[in-house]
PDB file of N, CA and C in Angstrom:
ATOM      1  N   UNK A   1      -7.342   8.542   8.155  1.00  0.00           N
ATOM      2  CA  UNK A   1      -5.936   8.709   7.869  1.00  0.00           C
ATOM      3  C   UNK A   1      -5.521   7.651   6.844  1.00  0.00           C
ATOM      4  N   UNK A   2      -4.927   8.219   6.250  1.00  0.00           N
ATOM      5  CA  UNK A   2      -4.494   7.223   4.657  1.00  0.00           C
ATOM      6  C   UNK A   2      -3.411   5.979   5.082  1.00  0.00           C
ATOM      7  N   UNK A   3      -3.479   5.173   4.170  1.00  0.00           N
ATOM      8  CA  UNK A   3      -2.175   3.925   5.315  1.00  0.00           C
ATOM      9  C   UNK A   3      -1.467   3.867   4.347  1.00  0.00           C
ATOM     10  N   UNK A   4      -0.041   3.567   4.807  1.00  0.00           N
ATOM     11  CA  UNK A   4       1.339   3.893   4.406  1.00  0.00           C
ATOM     12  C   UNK A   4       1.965   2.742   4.451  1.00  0.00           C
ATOM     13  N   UNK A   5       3.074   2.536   3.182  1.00  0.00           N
ATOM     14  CA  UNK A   5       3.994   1.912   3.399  1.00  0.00           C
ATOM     15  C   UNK A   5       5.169   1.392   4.240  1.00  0.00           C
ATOM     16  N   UNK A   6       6.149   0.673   4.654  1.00  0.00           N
ATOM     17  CA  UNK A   6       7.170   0.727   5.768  1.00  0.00           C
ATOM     18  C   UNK A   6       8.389   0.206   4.783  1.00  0.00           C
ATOM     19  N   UNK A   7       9.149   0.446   5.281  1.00  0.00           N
ATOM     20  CA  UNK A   7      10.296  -0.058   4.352  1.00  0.00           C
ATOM     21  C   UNK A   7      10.636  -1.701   4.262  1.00  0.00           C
ATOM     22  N   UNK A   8       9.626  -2.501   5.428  1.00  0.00           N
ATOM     23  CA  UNK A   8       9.736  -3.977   5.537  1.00  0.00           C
ATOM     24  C   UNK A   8       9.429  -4.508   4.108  1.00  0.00           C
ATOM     25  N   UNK A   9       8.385  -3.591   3.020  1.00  0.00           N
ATOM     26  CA  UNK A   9       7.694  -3.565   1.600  1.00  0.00           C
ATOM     27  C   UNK A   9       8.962  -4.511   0.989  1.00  0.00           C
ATOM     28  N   UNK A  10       8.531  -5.758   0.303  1.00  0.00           N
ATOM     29  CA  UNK A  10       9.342  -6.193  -0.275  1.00  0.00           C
ATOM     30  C   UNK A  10       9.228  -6.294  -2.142  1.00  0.00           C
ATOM     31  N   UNK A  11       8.556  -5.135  -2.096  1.00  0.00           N
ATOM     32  CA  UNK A  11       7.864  -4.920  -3.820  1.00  0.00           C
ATOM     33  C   UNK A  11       7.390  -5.894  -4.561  1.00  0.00           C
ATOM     34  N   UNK A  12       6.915  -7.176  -3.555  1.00  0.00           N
ATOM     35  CA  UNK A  12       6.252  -7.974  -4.643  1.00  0.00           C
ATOM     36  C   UNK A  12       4.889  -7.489  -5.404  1.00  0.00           C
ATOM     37  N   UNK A  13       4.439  -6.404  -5.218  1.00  0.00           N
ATOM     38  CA  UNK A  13       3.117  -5.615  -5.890  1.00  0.00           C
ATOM     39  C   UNK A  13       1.790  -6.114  -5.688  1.00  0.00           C
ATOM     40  N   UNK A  14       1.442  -7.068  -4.479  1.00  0.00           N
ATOM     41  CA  UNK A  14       0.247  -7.485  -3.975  1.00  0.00           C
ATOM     42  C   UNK A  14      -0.572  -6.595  -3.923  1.00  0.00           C
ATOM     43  N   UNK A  15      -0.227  -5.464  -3.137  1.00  0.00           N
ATOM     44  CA  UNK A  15      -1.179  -4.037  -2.520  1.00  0.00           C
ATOM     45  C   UNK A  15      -1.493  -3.781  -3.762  1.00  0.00           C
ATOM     46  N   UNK A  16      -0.728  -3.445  -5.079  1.00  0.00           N
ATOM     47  CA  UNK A  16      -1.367  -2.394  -6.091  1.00  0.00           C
ATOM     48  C   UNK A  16      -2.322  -3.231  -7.024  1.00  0.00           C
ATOM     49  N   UNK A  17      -2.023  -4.344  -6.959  1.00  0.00           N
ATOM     50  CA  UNK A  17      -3.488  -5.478  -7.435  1.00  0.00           C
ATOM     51  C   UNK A  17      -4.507  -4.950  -6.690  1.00  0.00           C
ATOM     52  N   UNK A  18      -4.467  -5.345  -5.609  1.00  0.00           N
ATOM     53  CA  UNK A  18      -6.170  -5.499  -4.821  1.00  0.00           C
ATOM     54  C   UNK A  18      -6.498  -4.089  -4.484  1.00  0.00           C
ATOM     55  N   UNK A  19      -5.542  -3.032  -4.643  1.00  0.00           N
ATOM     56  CA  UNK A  19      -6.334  -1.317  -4.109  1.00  0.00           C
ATOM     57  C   UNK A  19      -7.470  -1.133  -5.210  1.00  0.00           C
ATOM     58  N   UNK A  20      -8.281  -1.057  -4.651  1.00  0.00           N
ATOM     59  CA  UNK A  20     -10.063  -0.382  -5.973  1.00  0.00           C
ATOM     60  C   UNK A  20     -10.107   1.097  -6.303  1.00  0.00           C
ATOM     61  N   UNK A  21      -8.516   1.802  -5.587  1.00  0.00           N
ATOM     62  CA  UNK A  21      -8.823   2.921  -6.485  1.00  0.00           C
ATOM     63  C   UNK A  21      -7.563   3.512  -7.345  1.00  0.00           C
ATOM     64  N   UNK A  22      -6.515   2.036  -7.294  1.00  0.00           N
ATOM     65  CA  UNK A  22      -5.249   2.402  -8.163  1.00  0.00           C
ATOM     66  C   UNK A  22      -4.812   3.580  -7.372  1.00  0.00           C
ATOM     67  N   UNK A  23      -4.549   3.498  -6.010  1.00  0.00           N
ATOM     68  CA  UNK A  23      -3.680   4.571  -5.126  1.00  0.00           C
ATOM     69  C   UNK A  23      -2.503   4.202  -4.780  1.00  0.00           C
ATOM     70  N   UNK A  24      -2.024   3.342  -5.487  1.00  0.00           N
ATOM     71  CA  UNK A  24      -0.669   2.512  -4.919  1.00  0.00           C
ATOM     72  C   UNK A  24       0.153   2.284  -6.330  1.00  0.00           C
ATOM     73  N   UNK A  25       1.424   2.008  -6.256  1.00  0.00           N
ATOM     74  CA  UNK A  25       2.419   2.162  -7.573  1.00  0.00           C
ATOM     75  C   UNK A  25       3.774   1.970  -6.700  1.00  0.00           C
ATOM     76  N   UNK A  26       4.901   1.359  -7.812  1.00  0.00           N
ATOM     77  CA  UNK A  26       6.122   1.177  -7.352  1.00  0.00           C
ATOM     78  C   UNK A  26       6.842   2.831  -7.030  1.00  0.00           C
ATOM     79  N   UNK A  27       7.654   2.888  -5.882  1.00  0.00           N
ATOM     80  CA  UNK A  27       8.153   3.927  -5.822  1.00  0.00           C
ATOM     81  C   UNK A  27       9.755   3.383  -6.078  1.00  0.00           C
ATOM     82  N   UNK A  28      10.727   4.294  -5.473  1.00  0.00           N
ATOM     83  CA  UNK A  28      11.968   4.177  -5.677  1.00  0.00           C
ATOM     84  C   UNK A  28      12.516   2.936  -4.883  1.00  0.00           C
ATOM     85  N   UNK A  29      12.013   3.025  -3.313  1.00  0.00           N
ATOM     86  CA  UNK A  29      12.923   1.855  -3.244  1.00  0.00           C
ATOM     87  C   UNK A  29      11.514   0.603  -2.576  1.00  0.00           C
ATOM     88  N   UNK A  30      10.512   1.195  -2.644  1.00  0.00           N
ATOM     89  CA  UNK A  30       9.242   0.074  -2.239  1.00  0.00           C
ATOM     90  C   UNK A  30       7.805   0.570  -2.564  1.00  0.00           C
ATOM     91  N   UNK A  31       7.008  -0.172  -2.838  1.00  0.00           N
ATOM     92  CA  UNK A  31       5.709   0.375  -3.330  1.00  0.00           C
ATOM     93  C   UNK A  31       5.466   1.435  -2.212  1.00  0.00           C
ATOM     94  N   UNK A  32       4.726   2.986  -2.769  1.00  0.00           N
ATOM     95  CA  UNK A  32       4.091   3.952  -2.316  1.00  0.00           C
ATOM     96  C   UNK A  32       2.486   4.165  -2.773  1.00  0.00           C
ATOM     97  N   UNK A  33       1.866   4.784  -1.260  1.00  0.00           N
ATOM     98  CA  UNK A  33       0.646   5.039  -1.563  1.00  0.00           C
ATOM     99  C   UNK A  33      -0.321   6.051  -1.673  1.00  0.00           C
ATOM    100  N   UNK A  34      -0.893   6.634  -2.611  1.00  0.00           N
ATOM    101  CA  UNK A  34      -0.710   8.293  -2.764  1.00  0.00           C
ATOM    102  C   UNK A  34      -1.835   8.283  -1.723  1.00  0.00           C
ATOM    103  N   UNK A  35      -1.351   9.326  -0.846  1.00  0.00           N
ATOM    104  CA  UNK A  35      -2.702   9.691   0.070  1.00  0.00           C
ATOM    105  C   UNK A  35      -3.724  10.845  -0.051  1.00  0.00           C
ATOM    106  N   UNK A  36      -3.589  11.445  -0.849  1.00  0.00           N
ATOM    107  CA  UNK A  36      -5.191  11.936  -1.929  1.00  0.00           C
ATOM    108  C   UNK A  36      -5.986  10.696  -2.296  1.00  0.00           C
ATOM    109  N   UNK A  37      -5.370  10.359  -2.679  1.00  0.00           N
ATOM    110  CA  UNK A  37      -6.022   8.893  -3.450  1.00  0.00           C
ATOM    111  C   UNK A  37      -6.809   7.890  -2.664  1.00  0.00           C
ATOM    112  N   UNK A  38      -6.276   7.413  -1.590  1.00  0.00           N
ATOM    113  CA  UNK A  38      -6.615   6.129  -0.587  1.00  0.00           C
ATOM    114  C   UNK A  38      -7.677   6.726  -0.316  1.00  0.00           C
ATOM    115  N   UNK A  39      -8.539   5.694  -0.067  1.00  0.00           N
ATOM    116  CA  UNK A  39     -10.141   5.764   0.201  1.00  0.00           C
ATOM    117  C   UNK A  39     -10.318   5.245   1.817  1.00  0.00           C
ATOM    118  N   UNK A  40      -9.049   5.213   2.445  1.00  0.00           N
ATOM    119  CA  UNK A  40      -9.118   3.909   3.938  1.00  0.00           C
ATOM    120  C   UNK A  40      -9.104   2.886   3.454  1.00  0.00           C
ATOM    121  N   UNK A  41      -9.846   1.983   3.068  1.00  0.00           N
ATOM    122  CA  UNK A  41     -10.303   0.782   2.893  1.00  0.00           C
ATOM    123  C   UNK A  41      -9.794  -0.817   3.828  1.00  0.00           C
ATOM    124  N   UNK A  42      -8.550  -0.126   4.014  1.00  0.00           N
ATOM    125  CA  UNK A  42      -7.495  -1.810   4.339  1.00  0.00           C
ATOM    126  C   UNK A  42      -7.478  -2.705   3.216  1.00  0.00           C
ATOM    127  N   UNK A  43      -7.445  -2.969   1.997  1.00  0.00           N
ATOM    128  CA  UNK A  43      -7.496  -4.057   1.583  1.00  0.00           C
ATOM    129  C   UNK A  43      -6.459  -4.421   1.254  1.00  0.00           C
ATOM    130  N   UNK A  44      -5.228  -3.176   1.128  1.00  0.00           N
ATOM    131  CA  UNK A  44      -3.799  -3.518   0.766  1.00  0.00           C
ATOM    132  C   UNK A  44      -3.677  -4.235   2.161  1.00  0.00           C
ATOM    133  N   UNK A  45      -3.609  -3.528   3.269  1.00  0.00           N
ATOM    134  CA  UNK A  45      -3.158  -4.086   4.553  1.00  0.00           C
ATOM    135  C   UNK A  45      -3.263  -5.656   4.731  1.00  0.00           C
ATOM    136  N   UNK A  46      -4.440  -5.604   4.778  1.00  0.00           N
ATOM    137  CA  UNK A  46      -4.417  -7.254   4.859  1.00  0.00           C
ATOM    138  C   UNK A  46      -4.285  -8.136   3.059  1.00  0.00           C
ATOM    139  N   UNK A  47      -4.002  -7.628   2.476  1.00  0.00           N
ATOM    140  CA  UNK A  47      -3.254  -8.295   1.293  1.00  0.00           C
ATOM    141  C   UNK A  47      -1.967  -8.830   1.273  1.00  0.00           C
ATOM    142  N   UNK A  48      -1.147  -7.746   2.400  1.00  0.00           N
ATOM    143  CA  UNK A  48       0.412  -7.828   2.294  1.00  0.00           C
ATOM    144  C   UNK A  48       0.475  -8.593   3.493  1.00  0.00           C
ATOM    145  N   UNK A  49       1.905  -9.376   2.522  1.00  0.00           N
ATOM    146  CA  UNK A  49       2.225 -10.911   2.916  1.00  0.00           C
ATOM    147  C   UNK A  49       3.621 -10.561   4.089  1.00  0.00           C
ATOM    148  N   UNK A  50       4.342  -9.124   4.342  1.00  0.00           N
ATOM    149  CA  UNK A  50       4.845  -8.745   5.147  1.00  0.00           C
ATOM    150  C   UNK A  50       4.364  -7.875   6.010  1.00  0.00           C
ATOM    151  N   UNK A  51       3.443  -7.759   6.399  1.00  0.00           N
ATOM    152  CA  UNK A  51       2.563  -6.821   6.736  1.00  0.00           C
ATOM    153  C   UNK A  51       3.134  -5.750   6.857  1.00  0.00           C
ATOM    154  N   UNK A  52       3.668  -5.002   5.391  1.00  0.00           N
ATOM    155  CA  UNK A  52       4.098  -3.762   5.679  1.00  0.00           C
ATOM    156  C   UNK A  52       3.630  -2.525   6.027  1.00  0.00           C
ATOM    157  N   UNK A  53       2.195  -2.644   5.962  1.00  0.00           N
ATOM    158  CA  UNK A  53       1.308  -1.586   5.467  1.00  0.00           C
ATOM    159  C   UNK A  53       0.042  -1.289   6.516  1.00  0.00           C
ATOM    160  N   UNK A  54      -0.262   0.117   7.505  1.00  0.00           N
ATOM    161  CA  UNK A  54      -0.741   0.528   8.455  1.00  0.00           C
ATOM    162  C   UNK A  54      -1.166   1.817   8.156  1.00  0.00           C
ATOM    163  N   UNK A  55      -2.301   2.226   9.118  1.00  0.00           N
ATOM    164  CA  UNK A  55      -2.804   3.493   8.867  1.00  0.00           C
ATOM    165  C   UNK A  55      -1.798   4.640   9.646  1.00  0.00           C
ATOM    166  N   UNK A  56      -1.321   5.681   8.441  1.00  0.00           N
ATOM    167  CA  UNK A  56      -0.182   6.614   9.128  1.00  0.00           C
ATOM    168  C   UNK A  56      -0.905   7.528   9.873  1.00  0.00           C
TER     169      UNK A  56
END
């Protein structure tokens, strides 16, 4: 299951640095993560400094 943003996201853009397959990008009101794209991995998860980010 692909992991998702929460609205806690405070858009500092940590996650879309460290994702290895560029599945992540600013959305409207907090970074989104395309889930075609996500490979699993966690590396956004434990990147983010609010831990906004969990497998949906």
């Amino acid at each position: 299951m692909a992991y998702v943003i929460s609205d806690d996201c405070v858009s500092c853009g940590t996650c879309a640095g460290e994702c290895p397959v560029g599945a992540i990008a600013e959305g409207a009101s907090h970074y989104e993560i395309d889930a075609d794209a996500c490979v699993e991995c966690g590396t956004c998860a434990a990147a983010c400094p609010t831990e906004a980010i969990s497998q949906g």
